[in-house]
N, C-alpha and C. Protein backbone atom coordinates (compact mmCIF):
# COMPACT_ATOMS: atom_id res chain seq x y z
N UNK A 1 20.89 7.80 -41.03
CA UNK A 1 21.48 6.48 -40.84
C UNK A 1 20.43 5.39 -40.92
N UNK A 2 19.25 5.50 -40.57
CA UNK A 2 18.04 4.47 -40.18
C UNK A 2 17.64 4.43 -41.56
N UNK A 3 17.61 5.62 -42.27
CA UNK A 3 16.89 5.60 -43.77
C UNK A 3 17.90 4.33 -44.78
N UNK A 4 19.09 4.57 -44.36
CA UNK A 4 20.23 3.71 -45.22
C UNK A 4 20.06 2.43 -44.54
N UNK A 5 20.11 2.08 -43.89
CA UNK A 5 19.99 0.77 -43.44
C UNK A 5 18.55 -0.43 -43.73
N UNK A 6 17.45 0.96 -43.78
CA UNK A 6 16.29 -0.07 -44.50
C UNK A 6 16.45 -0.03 -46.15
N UNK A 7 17.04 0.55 -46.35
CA UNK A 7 17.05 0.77 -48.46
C UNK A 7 18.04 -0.81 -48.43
N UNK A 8 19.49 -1.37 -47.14
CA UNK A 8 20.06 -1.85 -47.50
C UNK A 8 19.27 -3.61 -47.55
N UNK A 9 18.42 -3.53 -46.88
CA UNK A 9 17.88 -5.25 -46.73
C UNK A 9 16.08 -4.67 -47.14
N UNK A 10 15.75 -5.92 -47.02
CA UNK A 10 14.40 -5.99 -48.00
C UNK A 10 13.74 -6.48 -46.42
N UNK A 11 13.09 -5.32 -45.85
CA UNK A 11 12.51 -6.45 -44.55
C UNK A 11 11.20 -6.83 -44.89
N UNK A 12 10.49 -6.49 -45.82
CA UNK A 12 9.47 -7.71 -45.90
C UNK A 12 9.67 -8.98 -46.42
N UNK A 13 10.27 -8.69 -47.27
CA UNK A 13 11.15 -10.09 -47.68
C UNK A 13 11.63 -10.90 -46.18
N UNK A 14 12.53 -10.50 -45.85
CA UNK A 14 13.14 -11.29 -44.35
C UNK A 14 11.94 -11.48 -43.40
N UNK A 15 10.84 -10.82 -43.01
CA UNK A 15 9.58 -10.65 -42.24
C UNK A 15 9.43 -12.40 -42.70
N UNK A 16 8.79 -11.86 -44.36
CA UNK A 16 8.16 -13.22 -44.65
C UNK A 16 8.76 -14.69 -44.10
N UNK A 17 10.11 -14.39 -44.92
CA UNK A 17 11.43 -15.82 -44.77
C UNK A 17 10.99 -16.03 -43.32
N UNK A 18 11.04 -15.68 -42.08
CA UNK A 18 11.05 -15.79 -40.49
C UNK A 18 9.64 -16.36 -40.26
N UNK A 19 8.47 -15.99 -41.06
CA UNK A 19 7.55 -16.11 -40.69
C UNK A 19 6.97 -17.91 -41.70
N UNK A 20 7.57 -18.18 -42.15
CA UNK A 20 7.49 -18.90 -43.67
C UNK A 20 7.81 -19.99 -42.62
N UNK A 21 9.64 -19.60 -42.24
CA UNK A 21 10.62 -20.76 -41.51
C UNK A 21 9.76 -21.26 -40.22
N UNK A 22 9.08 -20.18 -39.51
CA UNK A 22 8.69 -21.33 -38.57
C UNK A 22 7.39 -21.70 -38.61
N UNK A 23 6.64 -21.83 -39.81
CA UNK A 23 5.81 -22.77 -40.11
C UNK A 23 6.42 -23.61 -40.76
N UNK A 24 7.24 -24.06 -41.22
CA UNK A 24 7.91 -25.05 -42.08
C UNK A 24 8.08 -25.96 -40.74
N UNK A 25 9.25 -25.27 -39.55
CA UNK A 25 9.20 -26.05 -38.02
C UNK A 25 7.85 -27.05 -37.68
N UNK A 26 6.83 -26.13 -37.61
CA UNK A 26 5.56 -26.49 -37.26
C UNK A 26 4.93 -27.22 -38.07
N UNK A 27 5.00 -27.44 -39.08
CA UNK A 27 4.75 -28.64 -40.35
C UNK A 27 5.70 -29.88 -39.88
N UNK A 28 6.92 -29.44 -40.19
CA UNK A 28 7.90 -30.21 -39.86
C UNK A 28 7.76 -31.17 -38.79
N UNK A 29 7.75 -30.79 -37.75
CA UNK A 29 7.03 -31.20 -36.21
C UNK A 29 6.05 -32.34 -36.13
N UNK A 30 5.37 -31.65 -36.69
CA UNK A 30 3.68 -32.07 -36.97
C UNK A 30 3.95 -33.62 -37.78
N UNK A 31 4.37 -33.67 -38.97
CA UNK A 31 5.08 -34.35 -39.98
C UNK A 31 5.75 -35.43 -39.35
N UNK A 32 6.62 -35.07 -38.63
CA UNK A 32 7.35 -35.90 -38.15
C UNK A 32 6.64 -36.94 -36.43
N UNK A 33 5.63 -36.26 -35.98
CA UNK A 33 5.14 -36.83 -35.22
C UNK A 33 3.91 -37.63 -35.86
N UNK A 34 3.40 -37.72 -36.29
CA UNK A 34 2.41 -38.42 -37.35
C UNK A 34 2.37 -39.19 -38.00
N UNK A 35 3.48 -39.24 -38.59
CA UNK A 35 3.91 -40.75 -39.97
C UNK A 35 5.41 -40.18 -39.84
N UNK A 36 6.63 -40.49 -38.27
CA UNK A 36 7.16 -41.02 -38.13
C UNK A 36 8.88 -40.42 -38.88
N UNK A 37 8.56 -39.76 -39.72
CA UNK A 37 9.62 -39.16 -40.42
C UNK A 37 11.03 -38.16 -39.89
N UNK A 38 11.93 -38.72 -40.45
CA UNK A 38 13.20 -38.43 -39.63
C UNK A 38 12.95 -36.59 -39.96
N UNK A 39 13.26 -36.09 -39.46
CA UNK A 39 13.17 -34.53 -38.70
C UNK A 39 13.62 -33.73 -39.49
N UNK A 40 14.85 -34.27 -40.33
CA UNK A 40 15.27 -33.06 -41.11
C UNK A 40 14.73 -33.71 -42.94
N UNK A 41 14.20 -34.33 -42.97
CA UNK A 41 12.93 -34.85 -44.33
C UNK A 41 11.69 -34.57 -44.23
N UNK A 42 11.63 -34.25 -43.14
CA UNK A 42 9.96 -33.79 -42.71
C UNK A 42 9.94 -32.33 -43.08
N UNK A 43 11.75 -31.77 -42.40
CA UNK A 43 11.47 -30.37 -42.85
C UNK A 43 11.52 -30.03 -43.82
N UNK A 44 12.33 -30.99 -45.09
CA UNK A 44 12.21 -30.56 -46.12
C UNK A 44 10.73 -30.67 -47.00
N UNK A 45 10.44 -31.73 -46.56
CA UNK A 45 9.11 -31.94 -47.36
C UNK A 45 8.37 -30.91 -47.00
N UNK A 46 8.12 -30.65 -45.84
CA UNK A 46 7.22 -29.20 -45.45
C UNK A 46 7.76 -27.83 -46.35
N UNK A 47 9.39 -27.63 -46.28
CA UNK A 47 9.24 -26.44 -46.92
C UNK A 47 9.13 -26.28 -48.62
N UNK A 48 9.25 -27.88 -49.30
CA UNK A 48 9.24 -27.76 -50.08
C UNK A 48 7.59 -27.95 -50.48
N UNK A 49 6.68 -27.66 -49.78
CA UNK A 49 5.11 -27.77 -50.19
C UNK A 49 5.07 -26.24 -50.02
N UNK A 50 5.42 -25.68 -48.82
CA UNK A 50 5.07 -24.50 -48.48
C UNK A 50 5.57 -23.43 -49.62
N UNK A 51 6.56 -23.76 -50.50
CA UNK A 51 7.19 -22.60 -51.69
C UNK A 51 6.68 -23.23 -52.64
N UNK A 52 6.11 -24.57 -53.01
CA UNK A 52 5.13 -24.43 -54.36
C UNK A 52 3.95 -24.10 -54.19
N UNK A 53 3.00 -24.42 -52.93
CA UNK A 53 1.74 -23.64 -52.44
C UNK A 53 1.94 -21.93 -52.68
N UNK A 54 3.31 -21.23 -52.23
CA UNK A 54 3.45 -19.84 -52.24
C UNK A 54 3.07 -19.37 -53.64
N UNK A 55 3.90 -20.61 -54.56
CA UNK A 55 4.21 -20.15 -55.98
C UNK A 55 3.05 -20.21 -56.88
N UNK A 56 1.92 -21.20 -56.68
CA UNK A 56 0.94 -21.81 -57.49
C UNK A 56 -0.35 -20.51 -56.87
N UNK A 57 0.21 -20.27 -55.69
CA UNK A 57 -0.84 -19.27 -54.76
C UNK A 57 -0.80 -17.79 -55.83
N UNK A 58 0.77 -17.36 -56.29
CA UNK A 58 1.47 -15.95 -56.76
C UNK A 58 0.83 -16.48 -58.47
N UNK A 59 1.48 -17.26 -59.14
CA UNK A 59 0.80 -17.50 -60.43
C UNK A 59 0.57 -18.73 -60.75
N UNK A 60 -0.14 -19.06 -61.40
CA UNK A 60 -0.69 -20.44 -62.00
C UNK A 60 0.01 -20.84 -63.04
N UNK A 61 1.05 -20.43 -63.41
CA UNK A 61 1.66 -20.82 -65.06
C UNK A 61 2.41 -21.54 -64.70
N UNK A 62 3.01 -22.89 -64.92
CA UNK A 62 3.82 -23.04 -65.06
C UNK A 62 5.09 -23.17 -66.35
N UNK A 63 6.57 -22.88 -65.64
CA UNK A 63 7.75 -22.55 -66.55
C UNK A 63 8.77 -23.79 -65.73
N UNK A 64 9.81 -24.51 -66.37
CA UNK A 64 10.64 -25.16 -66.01
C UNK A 64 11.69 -24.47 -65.30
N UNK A 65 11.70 -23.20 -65.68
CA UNK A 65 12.67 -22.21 -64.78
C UNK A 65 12.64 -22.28 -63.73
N UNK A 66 10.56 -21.75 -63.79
CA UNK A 66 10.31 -21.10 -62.06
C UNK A 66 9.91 -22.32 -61.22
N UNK A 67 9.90 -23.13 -62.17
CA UNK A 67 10.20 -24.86 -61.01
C UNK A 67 10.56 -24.88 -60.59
N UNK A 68 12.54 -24.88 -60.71
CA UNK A 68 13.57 -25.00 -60.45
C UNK A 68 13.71 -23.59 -59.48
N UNK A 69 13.37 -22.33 -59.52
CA UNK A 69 13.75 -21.48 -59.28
C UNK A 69 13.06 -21.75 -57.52
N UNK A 70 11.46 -22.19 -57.32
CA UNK A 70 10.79 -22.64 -56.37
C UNK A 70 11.33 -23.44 -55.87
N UNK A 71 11.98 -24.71 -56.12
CA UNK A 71 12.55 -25.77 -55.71
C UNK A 71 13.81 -25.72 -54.78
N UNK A 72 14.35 -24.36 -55.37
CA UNK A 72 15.91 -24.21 -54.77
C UNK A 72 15.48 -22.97 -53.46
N UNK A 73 14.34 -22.25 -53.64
CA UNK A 73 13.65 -21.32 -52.51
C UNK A 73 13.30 -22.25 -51.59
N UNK A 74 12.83 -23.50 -51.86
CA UNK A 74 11.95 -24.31 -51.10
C UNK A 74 13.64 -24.93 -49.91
N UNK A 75 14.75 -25.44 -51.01
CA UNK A 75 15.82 -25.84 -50.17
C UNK A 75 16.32 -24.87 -49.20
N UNK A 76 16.26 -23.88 -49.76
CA UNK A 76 16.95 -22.57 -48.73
C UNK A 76 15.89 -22.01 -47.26
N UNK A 77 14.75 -22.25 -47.86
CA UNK A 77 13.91 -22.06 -46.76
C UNK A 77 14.14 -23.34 -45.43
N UNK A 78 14.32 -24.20 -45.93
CA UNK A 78 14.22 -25.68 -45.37
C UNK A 78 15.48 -25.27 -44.34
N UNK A 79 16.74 -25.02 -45.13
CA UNK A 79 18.09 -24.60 -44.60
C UNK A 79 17.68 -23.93 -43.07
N UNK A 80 17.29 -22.65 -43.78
CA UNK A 80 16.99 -21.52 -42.78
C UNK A 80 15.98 -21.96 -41.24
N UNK A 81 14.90 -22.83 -41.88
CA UNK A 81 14.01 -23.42 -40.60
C UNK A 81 15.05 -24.30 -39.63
N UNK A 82 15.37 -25.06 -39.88
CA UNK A 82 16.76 -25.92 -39.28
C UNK A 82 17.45 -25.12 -38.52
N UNK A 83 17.95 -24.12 -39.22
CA UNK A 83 18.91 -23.43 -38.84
C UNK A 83 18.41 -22.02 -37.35
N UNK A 84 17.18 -22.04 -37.99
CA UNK A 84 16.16 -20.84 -37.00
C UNK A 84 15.82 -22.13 -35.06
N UNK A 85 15.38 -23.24 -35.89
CA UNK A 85 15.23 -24.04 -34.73
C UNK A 85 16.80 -24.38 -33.98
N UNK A 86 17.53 -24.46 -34.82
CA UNK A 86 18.96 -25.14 -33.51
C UNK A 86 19.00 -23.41 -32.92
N UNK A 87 19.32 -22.27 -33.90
CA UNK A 87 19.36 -21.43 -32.86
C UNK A 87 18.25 -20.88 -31.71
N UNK A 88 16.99 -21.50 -31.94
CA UNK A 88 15.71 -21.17 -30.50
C UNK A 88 16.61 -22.61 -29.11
N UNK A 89 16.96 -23.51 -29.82
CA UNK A 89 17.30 -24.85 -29.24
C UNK A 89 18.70 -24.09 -28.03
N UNK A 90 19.53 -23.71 -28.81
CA UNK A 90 20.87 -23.20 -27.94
C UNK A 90 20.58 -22.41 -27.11
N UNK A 91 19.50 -21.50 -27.67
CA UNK A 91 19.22 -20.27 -26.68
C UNK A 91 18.71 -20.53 -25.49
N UNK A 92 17.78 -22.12 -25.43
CA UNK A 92 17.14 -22.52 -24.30
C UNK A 92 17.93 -23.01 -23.66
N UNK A 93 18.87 -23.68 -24.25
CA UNK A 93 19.92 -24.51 -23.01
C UNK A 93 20.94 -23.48 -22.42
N UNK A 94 21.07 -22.10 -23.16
CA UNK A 94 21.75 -21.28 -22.54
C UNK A 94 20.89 -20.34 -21.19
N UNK A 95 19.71 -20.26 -21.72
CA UNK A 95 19.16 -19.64 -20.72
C UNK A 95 18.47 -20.48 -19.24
N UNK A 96 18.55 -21.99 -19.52
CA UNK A 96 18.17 -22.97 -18.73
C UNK A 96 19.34 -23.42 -17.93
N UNK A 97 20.41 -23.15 -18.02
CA UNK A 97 21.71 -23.52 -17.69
C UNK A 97 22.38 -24.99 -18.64
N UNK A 98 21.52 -25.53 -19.14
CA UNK A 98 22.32 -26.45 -20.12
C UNK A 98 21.01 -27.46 -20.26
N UNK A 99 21.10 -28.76 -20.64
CA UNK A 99 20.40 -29.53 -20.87
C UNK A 99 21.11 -31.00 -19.40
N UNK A 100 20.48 -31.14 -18.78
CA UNK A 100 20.64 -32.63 -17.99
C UNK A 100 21.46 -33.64 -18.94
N UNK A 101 22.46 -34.51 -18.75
CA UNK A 101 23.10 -35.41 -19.76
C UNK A 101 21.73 -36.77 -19.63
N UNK A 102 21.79 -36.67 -20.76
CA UNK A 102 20.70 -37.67 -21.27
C UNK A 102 19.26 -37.55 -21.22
N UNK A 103 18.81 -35.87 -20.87
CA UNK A 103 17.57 -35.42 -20.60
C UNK A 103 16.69 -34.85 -22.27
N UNK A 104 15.55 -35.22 -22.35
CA UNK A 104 15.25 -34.76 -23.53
C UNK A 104 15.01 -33.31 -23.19
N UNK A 105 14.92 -32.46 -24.49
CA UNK A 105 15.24 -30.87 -23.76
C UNK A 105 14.00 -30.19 -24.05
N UNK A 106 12.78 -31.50 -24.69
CA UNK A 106 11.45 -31.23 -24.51
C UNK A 106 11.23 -31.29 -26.30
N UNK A 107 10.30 -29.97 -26.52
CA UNK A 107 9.74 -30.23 -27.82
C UNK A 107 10.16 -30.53 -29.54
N UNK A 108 11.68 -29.72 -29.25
CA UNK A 108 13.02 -29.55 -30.52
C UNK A 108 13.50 -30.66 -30.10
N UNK A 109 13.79 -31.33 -29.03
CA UNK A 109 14.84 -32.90 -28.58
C UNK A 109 14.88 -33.60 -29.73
N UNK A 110 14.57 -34.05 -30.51
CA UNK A 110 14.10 -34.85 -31.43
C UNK A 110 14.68 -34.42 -32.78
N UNK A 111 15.09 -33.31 -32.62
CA UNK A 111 15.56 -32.45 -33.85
C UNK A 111 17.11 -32.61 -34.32
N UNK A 112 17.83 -33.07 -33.25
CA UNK A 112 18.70 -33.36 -32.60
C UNK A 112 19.30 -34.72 -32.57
């Protein structure tokens, strides 16, 4: 059963994506505390550096394809960081008992 279940997903692939997404956060963050940038443009700009750095890092050629092909990795990554931070965000207010009405909920508040 364990053998079928790793043939069915690619976990270094997913390893990476998890590990990718929350440096994109941490760019993002960073980005946005620095020169001011609304939160979810910061994240994109971060993930969209972080998948042409990946890509220019993997090969040096460029193709109009694998532009486009980077560009749309770079959106989906961006997706996924967003999406990785509201779910760390819920988990805290679930495990904190909620958030205070009108309390910032600390370092993600802003994300929000």
């Amino acid at each position: 059963m364990g053998r079928e279940f790793q043939e069915v997903f690619n976990w270094g692939f997913i390893g990476s994506f998890v590990t990718a997404s929350t440096a994109v956060v941490a760019i993002a963050n960073t980005l946005r505390q620095w020169w001011k940038l609304e939160p979810r443009w910061s994240a994109l700009v971060a993930a969209e550096v972080l998948a042409f750095y990946a890509a220019a890092a993997a090969d040096s050629t460029f193709t109009i394809g694998r532009f486009f092909l980077v560009l749309g990795f770079g959106a989906l990554l961006c997706c996924y960081a967003m999406g990785l931070q509201a779910s760390v965000v819920g988990l805290a207010q679930r495990f904190t008992g909620g958030a205070r009405a009108g309390a910032p909920v600390g370092w993600w508040a802003s994300w929000f």
